[in-house]
C-alpha atoms as a PDB file:
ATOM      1  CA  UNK A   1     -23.569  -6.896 -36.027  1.00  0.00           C
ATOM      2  CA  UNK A   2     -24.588  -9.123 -32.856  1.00  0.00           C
ATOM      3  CA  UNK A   3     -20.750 -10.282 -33.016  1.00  0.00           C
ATOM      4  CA  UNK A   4     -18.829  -7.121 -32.541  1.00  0.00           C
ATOM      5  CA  UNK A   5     -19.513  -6.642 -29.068  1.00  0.00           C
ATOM      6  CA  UNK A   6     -18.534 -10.114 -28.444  1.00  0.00           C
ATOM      7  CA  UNK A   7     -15.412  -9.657 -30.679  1.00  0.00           C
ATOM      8  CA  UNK A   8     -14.229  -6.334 -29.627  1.00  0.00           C
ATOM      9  CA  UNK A   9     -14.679  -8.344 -25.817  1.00  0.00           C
ATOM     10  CA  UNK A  10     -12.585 -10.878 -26.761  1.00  0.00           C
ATOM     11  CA  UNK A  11      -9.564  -8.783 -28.642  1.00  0.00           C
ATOM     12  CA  UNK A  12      -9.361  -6.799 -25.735  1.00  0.00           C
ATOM     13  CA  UNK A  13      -9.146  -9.547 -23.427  1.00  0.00           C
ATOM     14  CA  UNK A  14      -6.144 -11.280 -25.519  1.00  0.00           C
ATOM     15  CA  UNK A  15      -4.680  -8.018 -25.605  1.00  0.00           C
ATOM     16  CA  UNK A  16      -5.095  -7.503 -21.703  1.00  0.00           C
ATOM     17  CA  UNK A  17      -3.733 -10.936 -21.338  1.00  0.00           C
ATOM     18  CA  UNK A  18      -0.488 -10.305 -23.801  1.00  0.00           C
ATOM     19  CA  UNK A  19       0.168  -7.133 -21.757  1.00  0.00           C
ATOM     20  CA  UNK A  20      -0.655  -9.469 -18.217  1.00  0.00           C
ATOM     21  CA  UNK A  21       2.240 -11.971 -19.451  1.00  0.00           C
ATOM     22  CA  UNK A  22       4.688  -9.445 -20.800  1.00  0.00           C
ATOM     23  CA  UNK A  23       4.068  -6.363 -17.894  1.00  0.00           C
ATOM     24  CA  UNK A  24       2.422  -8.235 -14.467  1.00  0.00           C
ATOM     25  CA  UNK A  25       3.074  -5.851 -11.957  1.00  0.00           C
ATOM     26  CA  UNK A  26       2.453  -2.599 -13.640  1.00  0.00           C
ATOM     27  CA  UNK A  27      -0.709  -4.206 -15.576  1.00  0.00           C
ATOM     28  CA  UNK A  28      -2.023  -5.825 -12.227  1.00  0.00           C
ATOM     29  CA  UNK A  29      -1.013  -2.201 -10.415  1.00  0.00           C
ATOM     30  CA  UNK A  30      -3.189  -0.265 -13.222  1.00  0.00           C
ATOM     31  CA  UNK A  31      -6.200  -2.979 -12.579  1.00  0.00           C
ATOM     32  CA  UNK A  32      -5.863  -2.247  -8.849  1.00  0.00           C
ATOM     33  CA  UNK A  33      -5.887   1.544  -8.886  1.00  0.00           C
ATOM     34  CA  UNK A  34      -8.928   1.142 -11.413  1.00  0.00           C
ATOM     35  CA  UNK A  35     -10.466  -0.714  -8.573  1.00  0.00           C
ATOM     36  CA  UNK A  36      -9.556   1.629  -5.796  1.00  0.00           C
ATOM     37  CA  UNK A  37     -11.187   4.983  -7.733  1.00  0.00           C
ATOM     38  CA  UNK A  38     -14.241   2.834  -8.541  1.00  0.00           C
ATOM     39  CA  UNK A  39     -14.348   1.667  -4.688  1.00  0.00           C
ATOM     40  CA  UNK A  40     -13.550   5.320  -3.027  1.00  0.00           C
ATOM     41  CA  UNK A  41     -13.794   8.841  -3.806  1.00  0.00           C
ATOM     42  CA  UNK A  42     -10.230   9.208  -3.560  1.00  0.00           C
ATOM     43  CA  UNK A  43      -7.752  12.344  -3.299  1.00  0.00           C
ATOM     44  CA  UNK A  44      -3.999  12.037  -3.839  1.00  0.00           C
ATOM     45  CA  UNK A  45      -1.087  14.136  -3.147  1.00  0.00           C
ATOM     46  CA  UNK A  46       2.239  14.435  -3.344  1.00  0.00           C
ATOM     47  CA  UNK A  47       2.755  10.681  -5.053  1.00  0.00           C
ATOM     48  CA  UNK A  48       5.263  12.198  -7.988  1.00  0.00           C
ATOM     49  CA  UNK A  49       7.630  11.859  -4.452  1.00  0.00           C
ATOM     50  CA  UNK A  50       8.009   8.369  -5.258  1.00  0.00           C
ATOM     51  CA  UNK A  51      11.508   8.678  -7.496  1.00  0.00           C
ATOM     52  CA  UNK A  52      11.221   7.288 -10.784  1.00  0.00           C
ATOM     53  CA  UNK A  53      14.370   4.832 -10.635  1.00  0.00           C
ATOM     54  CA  UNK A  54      16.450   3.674  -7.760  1.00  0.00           C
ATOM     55  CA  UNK A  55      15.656   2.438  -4.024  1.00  0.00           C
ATOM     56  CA  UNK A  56      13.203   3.788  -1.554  1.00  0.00           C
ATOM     57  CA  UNK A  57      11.104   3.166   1.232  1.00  0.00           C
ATOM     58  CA  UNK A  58       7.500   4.281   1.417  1.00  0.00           C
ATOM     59  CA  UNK A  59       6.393   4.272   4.792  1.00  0.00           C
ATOM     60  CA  UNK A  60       2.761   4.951   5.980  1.00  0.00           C
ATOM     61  CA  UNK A  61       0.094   4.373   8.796  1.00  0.00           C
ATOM     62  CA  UNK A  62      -1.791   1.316   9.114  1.00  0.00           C
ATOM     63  CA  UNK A  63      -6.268   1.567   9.351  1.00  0.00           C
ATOM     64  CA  UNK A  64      -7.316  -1.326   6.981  1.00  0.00           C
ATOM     65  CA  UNK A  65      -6.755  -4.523   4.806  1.00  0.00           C
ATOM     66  CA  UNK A  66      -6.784  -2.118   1.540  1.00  0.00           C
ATOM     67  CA  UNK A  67      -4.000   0.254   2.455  1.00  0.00           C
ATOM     68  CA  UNK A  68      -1.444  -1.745   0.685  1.00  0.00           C
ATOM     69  CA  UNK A  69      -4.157  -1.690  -2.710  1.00  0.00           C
ATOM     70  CA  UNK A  70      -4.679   1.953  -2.076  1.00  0.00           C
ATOM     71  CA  UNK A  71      -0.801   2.957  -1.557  1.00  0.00           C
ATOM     72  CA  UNK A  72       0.549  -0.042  -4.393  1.00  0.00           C
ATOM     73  CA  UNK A  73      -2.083   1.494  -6.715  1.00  0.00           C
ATOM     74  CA  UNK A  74      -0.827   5.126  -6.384  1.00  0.00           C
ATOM     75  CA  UNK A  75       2.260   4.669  -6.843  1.00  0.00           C
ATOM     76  CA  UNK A  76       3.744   5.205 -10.511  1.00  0.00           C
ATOM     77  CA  UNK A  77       6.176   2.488  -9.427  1.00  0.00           C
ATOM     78  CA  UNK A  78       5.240  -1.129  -8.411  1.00  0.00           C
ATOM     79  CA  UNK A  79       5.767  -1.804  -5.087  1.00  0.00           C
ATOM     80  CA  UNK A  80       7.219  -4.697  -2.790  1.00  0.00           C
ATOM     81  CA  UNK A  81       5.187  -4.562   0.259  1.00  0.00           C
ATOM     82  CA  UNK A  82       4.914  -7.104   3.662  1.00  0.00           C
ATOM     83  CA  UNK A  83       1.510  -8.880   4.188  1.00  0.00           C
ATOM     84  CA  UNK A  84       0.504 -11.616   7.141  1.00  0.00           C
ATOM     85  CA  UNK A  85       1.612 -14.927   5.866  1.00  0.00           C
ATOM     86  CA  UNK A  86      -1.499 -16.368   6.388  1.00  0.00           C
ATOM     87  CA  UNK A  87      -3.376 -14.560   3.476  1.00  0.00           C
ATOM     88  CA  UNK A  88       0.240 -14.910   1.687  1.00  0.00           C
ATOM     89  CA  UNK A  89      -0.325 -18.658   1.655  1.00  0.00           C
ATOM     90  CA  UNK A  90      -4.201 -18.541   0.334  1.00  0.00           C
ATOM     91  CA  UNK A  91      -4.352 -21.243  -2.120  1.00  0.00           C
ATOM     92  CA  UNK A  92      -6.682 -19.179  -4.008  1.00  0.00           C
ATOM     93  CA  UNK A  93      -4.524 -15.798  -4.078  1.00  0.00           C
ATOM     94  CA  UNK A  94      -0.796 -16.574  -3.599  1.00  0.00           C
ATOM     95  CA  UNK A  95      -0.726 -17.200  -7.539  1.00  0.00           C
ATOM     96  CA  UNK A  96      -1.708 -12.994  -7.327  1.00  0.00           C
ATOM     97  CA  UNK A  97       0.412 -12.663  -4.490  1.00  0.00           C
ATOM     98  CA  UNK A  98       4.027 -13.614  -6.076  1.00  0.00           C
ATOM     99  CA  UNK A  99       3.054 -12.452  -8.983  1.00  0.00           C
ATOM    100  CA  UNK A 100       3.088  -9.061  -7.243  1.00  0.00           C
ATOM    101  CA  UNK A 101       6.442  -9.641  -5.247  1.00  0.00           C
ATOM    102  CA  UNK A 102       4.427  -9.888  -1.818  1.00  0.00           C
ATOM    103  CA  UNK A 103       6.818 -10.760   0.857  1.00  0.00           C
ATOM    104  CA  UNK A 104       5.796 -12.772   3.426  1.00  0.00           C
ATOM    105  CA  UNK A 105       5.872 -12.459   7.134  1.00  0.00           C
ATOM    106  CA  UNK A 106       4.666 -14.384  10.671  1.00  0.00           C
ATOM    107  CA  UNK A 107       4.599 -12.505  13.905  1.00  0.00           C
ATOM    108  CA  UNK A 108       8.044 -13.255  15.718  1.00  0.00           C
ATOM    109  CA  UNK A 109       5.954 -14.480  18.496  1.00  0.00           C
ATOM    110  CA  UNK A 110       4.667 -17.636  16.160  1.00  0.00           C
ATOM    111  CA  UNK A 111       8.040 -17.928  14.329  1.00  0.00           C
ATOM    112  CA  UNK A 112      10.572 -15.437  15.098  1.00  0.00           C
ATOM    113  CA  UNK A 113      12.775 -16.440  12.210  1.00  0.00           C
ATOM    114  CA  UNK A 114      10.147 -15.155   9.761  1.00  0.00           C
ATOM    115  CA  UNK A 115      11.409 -11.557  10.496  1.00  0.00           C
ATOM    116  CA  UNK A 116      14.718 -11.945   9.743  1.00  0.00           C
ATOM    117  CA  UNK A 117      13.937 -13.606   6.569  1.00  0.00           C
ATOM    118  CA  UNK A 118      11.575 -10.732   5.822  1.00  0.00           C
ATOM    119  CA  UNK A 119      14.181  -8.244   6.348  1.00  0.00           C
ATOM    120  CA  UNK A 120      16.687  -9.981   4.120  1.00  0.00           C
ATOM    121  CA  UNK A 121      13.623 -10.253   1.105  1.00  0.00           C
ATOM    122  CA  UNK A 122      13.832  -6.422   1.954  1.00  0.00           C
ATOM    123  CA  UNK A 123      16.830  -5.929   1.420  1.00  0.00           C
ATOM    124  CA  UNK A 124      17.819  -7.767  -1.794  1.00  0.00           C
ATOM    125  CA  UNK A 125      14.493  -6.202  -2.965  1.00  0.00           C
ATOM    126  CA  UNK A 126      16.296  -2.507  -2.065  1.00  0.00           C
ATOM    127  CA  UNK A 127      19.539  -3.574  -3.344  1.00  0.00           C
ATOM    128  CA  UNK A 128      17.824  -4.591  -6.850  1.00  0.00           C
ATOM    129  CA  UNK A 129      16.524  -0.969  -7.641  1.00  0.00           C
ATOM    130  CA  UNK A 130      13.419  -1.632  -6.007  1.00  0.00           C
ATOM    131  CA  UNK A 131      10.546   0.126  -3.536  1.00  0.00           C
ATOM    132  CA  UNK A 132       9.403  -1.604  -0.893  1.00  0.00           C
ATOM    133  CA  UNK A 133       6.262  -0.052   1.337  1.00  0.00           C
ATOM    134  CA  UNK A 134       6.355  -0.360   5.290  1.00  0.00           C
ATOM    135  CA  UNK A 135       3.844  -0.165   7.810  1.00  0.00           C
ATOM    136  CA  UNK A 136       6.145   0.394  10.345  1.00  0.00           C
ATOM    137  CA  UNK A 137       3.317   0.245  13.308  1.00  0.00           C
ATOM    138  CA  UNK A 138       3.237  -3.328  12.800  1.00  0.00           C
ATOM    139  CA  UNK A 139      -0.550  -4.037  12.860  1.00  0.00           C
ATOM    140  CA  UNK A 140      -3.599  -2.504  11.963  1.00  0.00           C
ATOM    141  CA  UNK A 141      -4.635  -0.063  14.284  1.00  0.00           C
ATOM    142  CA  UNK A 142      -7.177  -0.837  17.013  1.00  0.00           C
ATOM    143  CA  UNK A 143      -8.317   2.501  17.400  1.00  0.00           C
ATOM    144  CA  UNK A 144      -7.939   4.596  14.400  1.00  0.00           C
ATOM    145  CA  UNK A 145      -4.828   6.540  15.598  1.00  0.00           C
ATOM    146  CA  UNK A 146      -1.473   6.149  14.322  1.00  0.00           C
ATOM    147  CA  UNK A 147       0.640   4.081  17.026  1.00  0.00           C
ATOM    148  CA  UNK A 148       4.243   3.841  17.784  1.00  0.00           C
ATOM    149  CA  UNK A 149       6.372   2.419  14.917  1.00  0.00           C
ATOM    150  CA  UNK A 150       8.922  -0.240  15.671  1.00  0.00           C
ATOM    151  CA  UNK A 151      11.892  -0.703  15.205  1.00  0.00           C
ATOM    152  CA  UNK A 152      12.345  -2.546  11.812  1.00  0.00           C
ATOM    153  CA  UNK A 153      12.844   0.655   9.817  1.00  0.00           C
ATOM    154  CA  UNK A 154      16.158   1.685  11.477  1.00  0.00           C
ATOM    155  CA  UNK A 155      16.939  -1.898  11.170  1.00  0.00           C
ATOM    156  CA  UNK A 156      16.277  -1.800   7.410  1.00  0.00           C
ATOM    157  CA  UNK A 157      17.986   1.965   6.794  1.00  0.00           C
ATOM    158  CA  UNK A 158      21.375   0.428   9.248  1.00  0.00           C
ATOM    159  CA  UNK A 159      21.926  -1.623   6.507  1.00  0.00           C
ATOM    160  CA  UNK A 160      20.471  -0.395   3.011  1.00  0.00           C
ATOM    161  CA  UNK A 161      20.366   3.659   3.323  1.00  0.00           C
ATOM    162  CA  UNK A 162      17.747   4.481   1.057  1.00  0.00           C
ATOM    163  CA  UNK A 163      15.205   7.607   0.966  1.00  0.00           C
ATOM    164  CA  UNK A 164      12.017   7.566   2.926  1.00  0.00           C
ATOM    165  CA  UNK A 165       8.808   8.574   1.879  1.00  0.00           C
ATOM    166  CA  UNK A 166       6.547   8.854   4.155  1.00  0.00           C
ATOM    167  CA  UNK A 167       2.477   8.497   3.426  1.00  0.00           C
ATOM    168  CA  UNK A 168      -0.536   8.922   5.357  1.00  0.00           C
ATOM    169  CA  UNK A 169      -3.701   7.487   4.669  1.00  0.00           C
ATOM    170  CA  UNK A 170      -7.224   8.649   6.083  1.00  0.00           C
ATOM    171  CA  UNK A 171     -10.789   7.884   5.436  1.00  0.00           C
ATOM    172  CA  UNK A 172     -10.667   3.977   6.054  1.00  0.00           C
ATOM    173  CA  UNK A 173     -10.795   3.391   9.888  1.00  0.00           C
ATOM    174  CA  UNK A 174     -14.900   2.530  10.191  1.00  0.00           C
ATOM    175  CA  UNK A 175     -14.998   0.180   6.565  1.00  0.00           C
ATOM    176  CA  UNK A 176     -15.119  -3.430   7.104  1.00  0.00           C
ATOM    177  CA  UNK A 177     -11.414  -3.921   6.670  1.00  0.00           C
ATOM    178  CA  UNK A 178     -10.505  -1.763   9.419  1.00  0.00           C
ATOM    179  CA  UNK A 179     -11.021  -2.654  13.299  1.00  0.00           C
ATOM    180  CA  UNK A 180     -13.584  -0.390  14.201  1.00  0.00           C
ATOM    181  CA  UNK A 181     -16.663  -2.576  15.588  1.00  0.00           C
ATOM    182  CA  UNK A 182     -14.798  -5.482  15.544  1.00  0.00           C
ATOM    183  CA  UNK A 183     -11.899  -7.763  14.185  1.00  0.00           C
ATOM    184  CA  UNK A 184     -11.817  -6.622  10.298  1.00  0.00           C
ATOM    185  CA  UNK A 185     -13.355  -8.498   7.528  1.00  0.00           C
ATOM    186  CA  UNK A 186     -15.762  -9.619  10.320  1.00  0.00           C
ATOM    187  CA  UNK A 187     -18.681  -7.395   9.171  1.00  0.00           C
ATOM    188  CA  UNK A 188     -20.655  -6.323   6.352  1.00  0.00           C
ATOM    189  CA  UNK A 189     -19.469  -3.178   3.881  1.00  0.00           C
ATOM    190  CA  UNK A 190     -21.703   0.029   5.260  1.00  0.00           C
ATOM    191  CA  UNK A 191     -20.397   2.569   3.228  1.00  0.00           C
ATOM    192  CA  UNK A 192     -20.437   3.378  -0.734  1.00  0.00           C
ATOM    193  CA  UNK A 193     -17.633   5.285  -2.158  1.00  0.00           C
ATOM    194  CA  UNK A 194     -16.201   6.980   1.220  1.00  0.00           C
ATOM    195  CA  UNK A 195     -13.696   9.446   0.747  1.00  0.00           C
ATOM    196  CA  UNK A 196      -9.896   8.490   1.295  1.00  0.00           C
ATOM    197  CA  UNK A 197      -7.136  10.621   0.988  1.00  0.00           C
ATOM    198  CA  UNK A 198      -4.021   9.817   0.666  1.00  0.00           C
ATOM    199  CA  UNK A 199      -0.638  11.882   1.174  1.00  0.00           C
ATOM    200  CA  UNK A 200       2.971  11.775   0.445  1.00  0.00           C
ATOM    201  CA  UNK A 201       5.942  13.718   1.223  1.00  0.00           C
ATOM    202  CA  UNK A 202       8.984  15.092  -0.244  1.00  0.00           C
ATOM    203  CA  UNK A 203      11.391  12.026  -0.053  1.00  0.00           C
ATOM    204  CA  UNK A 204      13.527  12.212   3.635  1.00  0.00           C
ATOM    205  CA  UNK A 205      17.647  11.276   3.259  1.00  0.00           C
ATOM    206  CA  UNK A 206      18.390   8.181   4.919  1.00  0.00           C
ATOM    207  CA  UNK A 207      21.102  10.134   6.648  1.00  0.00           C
ATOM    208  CA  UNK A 208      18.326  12.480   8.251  1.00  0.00           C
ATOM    209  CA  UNK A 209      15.680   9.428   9.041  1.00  0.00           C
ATOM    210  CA  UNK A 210      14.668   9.030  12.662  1.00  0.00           C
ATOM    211  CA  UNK A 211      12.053   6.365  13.283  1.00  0.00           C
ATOM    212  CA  UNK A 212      10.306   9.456  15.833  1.00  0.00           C
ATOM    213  CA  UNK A 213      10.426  12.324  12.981  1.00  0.00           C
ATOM    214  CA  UNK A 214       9.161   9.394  10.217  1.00  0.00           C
ATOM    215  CA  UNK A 215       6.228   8.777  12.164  1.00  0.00           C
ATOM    216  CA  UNK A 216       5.750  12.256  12.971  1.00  0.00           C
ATOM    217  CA  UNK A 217       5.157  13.128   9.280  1.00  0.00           C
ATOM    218  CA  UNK A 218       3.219  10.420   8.778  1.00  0.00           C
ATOM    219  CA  UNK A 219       0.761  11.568  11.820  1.00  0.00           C
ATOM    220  CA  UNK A 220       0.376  15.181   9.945  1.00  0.00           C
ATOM    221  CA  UNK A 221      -0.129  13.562   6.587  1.00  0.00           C
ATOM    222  CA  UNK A 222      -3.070  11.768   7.998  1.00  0.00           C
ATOM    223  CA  UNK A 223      -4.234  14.690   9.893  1.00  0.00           C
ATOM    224  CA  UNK A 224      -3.969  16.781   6.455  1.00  0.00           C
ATOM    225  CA  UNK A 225      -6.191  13.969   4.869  1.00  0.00           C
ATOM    226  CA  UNK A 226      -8.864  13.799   8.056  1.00  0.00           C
ATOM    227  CA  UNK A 227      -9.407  17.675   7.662  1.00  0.00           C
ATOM    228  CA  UNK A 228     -10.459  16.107   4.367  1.00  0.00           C
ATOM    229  CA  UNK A 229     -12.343  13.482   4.625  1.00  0.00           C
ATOM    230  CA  UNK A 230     -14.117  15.075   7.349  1.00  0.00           C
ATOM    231  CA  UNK A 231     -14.980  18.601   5.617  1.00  0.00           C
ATOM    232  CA  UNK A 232     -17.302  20.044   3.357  1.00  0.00           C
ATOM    233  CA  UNK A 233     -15.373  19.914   0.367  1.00  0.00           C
ATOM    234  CA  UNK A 234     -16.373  17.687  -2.976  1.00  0.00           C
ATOM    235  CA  UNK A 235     -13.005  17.608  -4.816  1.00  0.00           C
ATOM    236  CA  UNK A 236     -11.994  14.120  -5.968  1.00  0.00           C
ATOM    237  CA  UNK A 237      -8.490  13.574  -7.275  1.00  0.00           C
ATOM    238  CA  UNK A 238      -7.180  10.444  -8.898  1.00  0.00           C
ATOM    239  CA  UNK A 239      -3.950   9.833 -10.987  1.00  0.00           C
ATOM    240  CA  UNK A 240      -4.301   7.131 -13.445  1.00  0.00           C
END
């Protein structure tokens, strides 16, 4: 009797691992999202926007180091996203990383060619059925509010139109991944299970995409989710 814990731990490892090899990105999404509901109290809305086949862009506001886990995880879809090419390059994570279809990137102050060849890894990626998530401000925020978004977005729509969806995220400006009282990952965790919402909108026409009116939406999303996280209320929403 003693064994079967140790049995049932071990079929359901090789059976994790089978689906790992045969499924990475939607088994490694699934394992993420677990994370994320475990981490925050989290509320979702509006991610069935995300089609279920074909291109799209999913753009939202930048606040911490786990908006690409929060975002990747809620979508039904796996998605291509940018990320510093720094952390890319971790000899310890970049295994996870290309597993995941991370694209790389380097400020085009340190190596200006690095955008161009992210934009092109963004655009095969779009041209292959793919979605690909943008933080279109460029950086995390330094203060909490959503900032001007660049111009990389028209640049990517110019040449691949594709729908937009945009997403706003609230709830993690003040964790340890976020900027607030200092550079991010530079401090302890404070908080246990904060509330983060998390909002998407109807998908835009890349005929009717402005970078102005994209970020627009994305600044009422996140003031939808603030009224949240802020309130009284107690609801908790997660989509497996």
């Amino acid at each position: 009797m003693t064994l079967l814990p140790v049995l049932l731990a071990g079929a359901l490892l090789l059976v994790l691992g089978w689906w790992l090899t045969r499924y990475p990105r939607p088994v490694i999404r699934w394992l993420v999202f677990l994370a994320v509901i475990l981490c925050y109290r989290l509320r979702l809305r509006g991610q069935e926007g995300i089609p279920d086949q074909g291109p799209a862009l999913v753009v939202c506001n930048h606040v911490s180091f786990m908006d690409a886990l929060v975002v990747g995880g809620a979508s039904h879809r796996p998605l291509r996203f940018l990320m510093d090419k720094p952390i890319y390059d971790s000899p310890w994570l970049n295994w996870l990383f290309r597993l995941v279809g991370a694209i790389p990137v380097e400020t085009e102050r340190r190596h200006p060619a690095s955008i161009r060849r992210a934009l092109e890894e963004i655009g095969r990626a779009l041209d292959e059925g793919e979605v690909v998530m943008l933080f279109p401000e460029g950086r995390l925020t330094p203060d909490g509010d959503v900032h001007p978004f660049r111009r990389g977005l028209e640049l990517i729509l110019a040449r691949h139109p594709v729908p937009v969806i945009p997403a706003g995220i609230s709830g993690l400006w003040g964790s340890w991944t976020s900027h607030q009282g200092g550079p991010a990952l530079s401090k302890p965790p404070r908080r246990f299970r904060p509330r983060v919402a998390l909002h998407f909108s109807e998908p835009v026409p890349p005929g009717d995409v402005t970078r102005r009116d994209i970020e627009q939406r994305v600044r009422e999303l996140k003031a939808v989710g603030d009224q949240w996280v802020e309130g009284p209320s107690r609801e908790v929403v997660s989509h497996l």
